[in-house]
N, C-alpha and C. Protein backbone atom coordinates (compact mmCIF):
# COMPACT_ATOMS: atom_id res chain seq x y z
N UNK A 1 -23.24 -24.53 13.55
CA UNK A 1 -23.28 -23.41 12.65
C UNK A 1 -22.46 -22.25 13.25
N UNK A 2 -21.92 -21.23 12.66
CA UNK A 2 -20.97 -20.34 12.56
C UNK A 2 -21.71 -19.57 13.04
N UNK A 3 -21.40 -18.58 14.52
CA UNK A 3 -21.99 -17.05 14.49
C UNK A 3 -21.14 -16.05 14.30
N UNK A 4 -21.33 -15.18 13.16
CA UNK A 4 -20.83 -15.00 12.69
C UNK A 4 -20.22 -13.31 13.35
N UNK A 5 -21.17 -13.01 14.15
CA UNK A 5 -21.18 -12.13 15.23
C UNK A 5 -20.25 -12.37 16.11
N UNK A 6 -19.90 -13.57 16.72
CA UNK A 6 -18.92 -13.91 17.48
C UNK A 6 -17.56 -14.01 16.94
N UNK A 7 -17.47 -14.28 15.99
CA UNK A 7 -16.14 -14.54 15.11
C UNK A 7 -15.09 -13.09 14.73
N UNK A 8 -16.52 -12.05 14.61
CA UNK A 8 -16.38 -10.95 14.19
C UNK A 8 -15.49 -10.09 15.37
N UNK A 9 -15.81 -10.75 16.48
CA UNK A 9 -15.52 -9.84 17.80
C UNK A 9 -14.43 -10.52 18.21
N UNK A 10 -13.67 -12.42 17.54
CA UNK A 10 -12.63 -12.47 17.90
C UNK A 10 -11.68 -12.46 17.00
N UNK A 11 -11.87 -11.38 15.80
CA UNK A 11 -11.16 -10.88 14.75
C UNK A 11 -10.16 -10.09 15.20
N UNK A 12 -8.38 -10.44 14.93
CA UNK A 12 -8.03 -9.23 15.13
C UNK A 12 -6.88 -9.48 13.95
N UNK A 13 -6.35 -8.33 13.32
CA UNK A 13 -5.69 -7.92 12.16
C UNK A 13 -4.12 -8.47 12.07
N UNK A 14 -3.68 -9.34 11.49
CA UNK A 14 -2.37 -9.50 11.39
C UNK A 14 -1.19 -8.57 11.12
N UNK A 15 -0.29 -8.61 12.18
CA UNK A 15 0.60 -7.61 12.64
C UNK A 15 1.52 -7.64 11.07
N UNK A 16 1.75 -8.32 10.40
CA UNK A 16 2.68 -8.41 8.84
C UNK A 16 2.01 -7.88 8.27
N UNK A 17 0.09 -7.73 8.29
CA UNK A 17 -0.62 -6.45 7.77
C UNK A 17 -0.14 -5.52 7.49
N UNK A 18 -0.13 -4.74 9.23
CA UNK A 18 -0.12 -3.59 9.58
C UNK A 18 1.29 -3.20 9.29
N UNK A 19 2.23 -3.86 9.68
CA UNK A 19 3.88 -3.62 9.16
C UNK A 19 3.94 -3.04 7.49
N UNK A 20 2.81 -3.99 6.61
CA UNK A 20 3.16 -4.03 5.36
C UNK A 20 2.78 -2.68 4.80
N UNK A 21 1.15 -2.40 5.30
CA UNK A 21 0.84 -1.10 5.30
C UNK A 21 1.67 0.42 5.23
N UNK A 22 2.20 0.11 7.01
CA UNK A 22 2.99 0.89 6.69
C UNK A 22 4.58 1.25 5.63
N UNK A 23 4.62 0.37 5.36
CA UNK A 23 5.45 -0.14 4.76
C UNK A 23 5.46 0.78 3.13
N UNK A 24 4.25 0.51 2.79
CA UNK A 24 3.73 0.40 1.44
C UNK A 24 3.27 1.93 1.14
N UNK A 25 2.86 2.64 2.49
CA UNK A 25 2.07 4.29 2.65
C UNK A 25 4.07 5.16 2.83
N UNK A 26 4.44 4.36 3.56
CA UNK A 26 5.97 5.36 3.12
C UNK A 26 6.80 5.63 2.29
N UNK A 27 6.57 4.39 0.98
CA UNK A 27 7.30 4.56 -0.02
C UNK A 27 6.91 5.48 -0.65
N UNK A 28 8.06 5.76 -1.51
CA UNK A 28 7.40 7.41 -2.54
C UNK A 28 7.91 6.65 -3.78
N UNK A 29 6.32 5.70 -4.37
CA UNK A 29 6.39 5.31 -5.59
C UNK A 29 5.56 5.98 -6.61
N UNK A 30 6.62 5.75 -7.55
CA UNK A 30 6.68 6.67 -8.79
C UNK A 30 5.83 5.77 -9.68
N UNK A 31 4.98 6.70 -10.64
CA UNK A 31 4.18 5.47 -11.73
C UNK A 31 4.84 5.89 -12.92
N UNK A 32 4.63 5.24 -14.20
CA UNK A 32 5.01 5.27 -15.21
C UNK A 32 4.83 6.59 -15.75
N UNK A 33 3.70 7.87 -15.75
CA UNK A 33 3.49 9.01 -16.35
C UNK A 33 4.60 9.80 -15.30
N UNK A 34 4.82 9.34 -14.07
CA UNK A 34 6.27 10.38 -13.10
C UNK A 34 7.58 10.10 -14.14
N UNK A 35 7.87 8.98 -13.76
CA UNK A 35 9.02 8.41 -14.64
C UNK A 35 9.35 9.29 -16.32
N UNK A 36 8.36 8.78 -16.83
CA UNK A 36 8.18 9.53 -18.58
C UNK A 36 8.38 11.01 -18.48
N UNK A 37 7.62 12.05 -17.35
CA UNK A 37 7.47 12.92 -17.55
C UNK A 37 9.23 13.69 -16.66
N UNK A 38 9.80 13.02 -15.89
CA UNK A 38 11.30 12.53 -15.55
C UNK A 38 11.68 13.04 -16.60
N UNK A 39 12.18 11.44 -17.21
CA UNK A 39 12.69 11.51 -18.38
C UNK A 39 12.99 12.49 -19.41
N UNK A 40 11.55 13.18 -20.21
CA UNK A 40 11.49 14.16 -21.30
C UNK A 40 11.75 15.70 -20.21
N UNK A 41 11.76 16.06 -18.67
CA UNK A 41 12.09 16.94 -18.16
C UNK A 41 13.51 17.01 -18.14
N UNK A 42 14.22 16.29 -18.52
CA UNK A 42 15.97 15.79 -18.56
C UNK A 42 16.76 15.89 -19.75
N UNK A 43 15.43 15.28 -21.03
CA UNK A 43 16.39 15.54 -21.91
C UNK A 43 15.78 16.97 -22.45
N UNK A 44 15.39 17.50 -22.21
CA UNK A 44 14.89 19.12 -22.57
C UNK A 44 16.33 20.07 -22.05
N UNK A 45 17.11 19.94 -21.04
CA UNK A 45 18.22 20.63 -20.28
C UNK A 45 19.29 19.81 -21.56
């Protein structure tokens, strides 16, 4: 049987994780109401 306590303590986090993470927290993504509100700020000029 599994302890599950032990398993826990030889857990450690995959480094393509942590890469991706950061990865994913530096982008400056835009959602669809940025974009739209873009857009109609553009064609107003």
């Amino acid at each position: 049987m599994l302890d599950f306590e032990k398993e826990l303590e030889k857990f450690k986090p995959s480094l393509e994780v942590d890469d991706a993470e950061d990865a994913i927290k530096g982008n400056d993504m835009s959602d669809v109401a940025d974009l739209i509100k873009e857009i109609i700020e553009e064609n107003e000029k």
